[in-house]
Protein backbone atom coordinates (compact mmCIF):
# COMPACT_ATOMS: atom_id res chain seq x y z
CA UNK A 1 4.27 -18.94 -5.96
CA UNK A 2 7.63 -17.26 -4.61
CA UNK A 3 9.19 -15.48 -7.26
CA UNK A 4 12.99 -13.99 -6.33
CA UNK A 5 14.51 -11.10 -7.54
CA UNK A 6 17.98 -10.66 -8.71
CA UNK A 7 19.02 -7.73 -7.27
CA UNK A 8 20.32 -4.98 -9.92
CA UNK A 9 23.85 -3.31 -9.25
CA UNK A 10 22.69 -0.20 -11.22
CA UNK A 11 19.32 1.44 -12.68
CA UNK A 12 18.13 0.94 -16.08
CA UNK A 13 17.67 3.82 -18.61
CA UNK A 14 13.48 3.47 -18.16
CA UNK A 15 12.07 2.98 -21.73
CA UNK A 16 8.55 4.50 -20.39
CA UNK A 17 7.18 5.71 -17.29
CA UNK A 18 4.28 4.15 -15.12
CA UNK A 19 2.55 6.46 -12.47
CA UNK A 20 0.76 5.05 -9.89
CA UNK A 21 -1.70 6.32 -7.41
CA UNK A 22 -3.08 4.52 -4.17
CA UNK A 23 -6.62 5.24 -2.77
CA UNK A 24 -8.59 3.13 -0.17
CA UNK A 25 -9.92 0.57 -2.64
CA UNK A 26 -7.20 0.88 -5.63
CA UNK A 27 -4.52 1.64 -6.96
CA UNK A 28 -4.53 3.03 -10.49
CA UNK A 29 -1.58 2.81 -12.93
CA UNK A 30 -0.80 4.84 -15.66
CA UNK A 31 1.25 3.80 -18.59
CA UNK A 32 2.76 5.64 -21.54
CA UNK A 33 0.86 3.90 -24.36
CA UNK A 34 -1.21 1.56 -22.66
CA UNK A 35 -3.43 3.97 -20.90
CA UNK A 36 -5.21 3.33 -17.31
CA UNK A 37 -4.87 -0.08 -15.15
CA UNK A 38 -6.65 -0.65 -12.14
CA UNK A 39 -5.39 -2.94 -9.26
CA UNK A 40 -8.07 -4.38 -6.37
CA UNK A 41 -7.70 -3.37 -2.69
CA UNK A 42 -10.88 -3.76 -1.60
CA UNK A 43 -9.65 -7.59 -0.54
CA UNK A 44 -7.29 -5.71 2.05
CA UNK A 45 -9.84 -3.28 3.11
CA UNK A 46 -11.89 -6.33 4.22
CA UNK A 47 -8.96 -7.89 5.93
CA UNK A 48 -8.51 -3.93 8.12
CA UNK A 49 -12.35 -4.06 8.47
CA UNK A 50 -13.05 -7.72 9.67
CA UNK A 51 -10.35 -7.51 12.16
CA UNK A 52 -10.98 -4.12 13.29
CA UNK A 53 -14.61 -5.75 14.17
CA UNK A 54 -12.87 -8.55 16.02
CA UNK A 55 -10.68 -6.04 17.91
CA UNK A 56 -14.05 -4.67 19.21
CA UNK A 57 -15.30 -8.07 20.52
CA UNK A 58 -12.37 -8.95 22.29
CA UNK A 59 -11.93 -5.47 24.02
CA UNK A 60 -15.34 -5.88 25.64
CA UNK A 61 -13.60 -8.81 27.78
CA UNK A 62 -10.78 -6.47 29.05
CA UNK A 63 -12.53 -6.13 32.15
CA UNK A 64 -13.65 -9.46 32.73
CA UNK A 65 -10.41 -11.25 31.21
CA UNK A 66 -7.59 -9.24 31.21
CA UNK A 67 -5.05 -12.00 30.16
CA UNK A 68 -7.28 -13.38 27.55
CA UNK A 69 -7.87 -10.17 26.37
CA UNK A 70 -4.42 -8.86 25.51
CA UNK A 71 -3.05 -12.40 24.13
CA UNK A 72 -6.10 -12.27 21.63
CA UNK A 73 -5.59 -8.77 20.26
CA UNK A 74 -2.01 -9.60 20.14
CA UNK A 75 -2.43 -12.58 18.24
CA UNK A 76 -5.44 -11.15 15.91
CA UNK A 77 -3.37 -7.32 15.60
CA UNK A 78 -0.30 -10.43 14.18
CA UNK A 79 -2.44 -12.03 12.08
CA UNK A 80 -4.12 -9.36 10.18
CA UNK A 81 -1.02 -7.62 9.99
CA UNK A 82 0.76 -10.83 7.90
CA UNK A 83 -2.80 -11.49 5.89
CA UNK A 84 -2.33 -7.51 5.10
CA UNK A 85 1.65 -7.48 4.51
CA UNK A 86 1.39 -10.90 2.20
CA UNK A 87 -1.61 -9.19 0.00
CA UNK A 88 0.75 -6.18 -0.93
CA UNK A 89 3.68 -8.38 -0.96
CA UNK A 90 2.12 -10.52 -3.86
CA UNK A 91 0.58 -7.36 -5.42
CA UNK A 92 3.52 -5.13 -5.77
CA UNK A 93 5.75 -7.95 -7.08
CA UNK A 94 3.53 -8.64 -9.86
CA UNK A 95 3.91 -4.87 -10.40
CA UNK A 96 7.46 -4.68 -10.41
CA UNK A 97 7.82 -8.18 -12.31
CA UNK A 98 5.57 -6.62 -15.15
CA UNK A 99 6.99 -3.01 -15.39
CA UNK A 100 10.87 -4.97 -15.60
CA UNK A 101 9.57 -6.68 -18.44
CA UNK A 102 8.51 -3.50 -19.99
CA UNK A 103 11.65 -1.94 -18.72
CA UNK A 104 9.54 1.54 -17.42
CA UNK A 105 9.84 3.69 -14.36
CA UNK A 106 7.95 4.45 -11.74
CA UNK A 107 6.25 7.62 -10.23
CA UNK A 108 4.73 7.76 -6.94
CA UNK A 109 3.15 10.41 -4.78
CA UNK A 110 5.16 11.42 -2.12
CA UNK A 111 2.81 10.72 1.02
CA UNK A 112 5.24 10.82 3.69
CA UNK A 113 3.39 12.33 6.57
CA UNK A 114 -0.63 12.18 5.31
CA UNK A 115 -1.64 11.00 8.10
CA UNK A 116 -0.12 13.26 10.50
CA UNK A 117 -1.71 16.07 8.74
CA UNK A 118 -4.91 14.85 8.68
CA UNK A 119 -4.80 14.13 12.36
CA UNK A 120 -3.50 17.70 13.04
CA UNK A 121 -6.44 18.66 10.89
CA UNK A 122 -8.64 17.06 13.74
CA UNK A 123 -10.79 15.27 11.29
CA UNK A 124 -13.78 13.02 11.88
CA UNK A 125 -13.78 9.53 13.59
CA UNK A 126 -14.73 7.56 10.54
CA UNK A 127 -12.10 9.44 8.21
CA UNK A 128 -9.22 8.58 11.00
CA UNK A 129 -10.50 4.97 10.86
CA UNK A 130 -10.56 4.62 6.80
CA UNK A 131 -7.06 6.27 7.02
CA UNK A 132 -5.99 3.40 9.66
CA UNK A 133 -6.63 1.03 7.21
CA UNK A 134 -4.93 2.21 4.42
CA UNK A 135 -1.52 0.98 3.59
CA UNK A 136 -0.35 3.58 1.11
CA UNK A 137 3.10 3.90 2.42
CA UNK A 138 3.72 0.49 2.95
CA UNK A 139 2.69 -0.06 -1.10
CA UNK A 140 4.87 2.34 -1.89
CA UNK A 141 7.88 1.44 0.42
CA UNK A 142 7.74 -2.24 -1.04
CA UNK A 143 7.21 -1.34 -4.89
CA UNK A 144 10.30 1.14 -4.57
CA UNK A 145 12.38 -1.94 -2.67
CA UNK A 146 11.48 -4.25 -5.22
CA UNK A 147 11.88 -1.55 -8.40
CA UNK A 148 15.50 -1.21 -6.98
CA UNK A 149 16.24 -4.67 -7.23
CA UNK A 150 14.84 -4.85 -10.89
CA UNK A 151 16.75 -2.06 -11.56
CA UNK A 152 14.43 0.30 -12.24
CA UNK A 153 14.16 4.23 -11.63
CA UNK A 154 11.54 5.66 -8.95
CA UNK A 155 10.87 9.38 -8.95
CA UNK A 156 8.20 10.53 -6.18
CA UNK A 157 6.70 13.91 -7.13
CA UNK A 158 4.82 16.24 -5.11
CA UNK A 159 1.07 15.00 -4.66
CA UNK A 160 -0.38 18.40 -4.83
CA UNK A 161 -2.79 18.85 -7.41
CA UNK A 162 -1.96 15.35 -8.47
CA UNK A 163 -5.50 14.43 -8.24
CA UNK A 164 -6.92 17.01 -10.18
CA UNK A 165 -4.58 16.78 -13.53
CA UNK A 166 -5.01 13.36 -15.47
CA UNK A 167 -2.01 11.32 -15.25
CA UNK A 168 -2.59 9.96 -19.07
């Protein structure tokens, strides 16, 4: 199902605000009146995790096979990167289609540069994998696309201490 937006000259006056926060395996909305909503991830984590296992398979021929090699990971790094952008495609337009209806904002945590710092943090292996994987920024640079074409107002506030204070 393709569903097209009409794009919006100007921003609606939001009659509510939704705040949304993106982990690993979620992403969990908050809504004046409604209370907490929970989206799914963990189907995209298993797209990030079975590729990253057939990344390791086809690197063990990169002596043998050079060629072969680098036209597989090129076509697999492709694919799971269209089975990962068509998941949050789907996911944040159902988002945005539901919050127009209800005519409410959006607030986002401002996560430009997360993984930078973690990296400069010189964290472990496993938490620089899990942070490979996780498309945060690309969930939030598509919902604020698609919020802008509905119309609708998004603020991004400073994620500090977001985590610790409930949303509700």
């Amino acid at each position: 199902i393709y569903i097209t937006f009409k794009r919006s000259s100007k921003l609606r006056e939001p009659s509510g605000w939704s705040a949304l926060d993106v982990n690993e395996t979620n992403v969990t909305e908050a809504r004046d009146g409604v209370g907490v909503i929970r989206y799914d991830l963990r189907e995209l984590y298993h797209i990030h995790r079975v590729y990253e296992e057939k990344r390791r398979r086809i690197q063990s021929l990169r002596k043998t096979h050079p060629r072969r090699s680098k036209r597989l990971m090129e076509k697999y790094g492709r694919r799971e990167r269209n089975r990962a952008r068509d998941f949050l495609h789907k996911l944040t337009t159902g988002i945005v289609n539901e919050l127009a209806s209800l005519n409410y904002g959006i607030i986002l945590e401002d996560l430009k540069g997360i993984k930078e710092r973690v990296r400069r943090e010189r964290a472990r292996r496993e938490v620089r994998r899990r942070l490979s994987k996780w498309d945060a920024r690309t969930f939030q640079f598509m919902l604020a696309y698609k919020a802008a074409w509905a119309g609708l107002p998004v603020k991004f506030v400073n994620p500090a201490y977001s985590s610790k204070t409930c949303p509700v």
